[in-house]
C-alpha atoms as a PDB file:
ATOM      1  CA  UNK A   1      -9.768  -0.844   9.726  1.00  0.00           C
ATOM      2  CA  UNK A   2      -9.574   3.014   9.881  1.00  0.00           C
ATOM      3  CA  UNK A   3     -11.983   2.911  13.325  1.00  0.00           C
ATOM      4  CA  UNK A   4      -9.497   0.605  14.441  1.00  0.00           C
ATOM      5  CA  UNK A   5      -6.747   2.745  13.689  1.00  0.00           C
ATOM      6  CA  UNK A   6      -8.322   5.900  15.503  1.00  0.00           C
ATOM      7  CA  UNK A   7      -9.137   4.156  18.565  1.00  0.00           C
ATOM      8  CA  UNK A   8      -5.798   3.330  18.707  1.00  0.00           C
ATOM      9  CA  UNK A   9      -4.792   6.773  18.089  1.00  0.00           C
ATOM     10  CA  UNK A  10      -7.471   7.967  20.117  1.00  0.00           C
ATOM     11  CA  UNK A  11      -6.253   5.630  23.490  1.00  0.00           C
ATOM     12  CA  UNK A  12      -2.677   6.726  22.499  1.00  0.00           C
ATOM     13  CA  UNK A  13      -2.874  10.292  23.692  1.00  0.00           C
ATOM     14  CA  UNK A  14      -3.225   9.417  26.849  1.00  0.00           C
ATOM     15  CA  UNK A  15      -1.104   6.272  27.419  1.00  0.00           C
ATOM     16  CA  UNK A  16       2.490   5.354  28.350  1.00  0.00           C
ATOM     17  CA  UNK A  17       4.735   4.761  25.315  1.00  0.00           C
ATOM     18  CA  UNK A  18       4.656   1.503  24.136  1.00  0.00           C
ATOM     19  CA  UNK A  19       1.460   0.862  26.505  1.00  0.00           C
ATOM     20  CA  UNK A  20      -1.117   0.426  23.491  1.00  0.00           C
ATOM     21  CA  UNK A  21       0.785  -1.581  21.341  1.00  0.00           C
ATOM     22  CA  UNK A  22       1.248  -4.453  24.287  1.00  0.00           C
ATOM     23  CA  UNK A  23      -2.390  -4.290  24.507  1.00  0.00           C
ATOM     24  CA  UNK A  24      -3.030  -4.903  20.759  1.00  0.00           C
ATOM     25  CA  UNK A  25      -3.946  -8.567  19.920  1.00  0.00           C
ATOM     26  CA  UNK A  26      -1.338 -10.196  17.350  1.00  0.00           C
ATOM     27  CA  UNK A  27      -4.187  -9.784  14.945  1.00  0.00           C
ATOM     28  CA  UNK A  28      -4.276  -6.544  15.316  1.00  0.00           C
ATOM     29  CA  UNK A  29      -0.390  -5.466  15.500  1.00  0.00           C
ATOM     30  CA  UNK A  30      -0.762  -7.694  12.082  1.00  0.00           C
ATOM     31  CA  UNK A  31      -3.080  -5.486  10.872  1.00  0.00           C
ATOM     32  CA  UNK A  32      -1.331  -2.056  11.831  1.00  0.00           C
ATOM     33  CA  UNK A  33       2.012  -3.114  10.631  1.00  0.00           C
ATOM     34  CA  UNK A  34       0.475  -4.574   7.116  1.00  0.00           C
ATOM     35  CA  UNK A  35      -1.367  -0.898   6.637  1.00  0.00           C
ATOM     36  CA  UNK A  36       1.855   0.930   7.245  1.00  0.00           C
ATOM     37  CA  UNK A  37       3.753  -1.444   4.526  1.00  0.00           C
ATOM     38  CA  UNK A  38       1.080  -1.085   2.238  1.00  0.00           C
ATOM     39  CA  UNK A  39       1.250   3.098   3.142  1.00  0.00           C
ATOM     40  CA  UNK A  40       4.957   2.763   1.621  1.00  0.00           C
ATOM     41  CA  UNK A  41       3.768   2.531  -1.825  1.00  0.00           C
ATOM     42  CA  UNK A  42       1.972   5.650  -2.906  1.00  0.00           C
ATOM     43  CA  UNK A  43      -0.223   3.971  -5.547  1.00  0.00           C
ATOM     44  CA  UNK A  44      -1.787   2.692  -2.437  1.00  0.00           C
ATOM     45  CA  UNK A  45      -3.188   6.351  -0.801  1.00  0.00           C
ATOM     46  CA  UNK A  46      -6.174   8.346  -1.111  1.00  0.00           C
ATOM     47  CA  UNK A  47      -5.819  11.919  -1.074  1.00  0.00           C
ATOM     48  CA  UNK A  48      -7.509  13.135   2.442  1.00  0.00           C
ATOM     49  CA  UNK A  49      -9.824  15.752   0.361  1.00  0.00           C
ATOM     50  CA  UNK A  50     -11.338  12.544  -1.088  1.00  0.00           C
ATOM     51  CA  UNK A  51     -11.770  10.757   2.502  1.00  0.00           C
ATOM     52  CA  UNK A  52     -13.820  13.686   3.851  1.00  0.00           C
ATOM     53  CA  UNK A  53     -16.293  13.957   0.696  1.00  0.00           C
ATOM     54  CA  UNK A  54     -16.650  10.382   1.465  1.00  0.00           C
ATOM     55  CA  UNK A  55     -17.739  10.959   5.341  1.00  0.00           C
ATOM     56  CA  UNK A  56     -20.069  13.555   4.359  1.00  0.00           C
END
C-alpha cells in the first residue's frame, strides 16, 4: 500500500491536476480513499520517527 501511495505521489509532481487519479483503477481509488478514512481516526497512525527505524 505505502509503494502504491508514493508512486502516486511520485507521478503526481509532474502531472495535470486530476490526471493521476483518472488513471487509477477503481481498485485502487478504493484503496486511496479507504486509507485517507481510516487516516481520520488517530488511533489509526504511526508516528513517522517509528516508520523510518522501521526502513532502516
Amino acid at each position: 500500500m505505502l509503494r502504491a501511495i508514493s508512486r502516486f505521489l511520485e507521478k503526481r509532481e509532474n502531472a495535470e491536476d486530476g490526471l493521476l487519479w483518472k488513471e487509477l483503477t477503481d481498485e485502487q481509488k478504493k484503496e486511496v480513499l479507504q486509507a485517507y478514512e481510516e487516516s481520520e481516526d488517530k488511533t489509526n497512525l504511526i508516528n513517522d520517527k517509528d516508520i523510518w527505524n522501521e526502513l532502516k
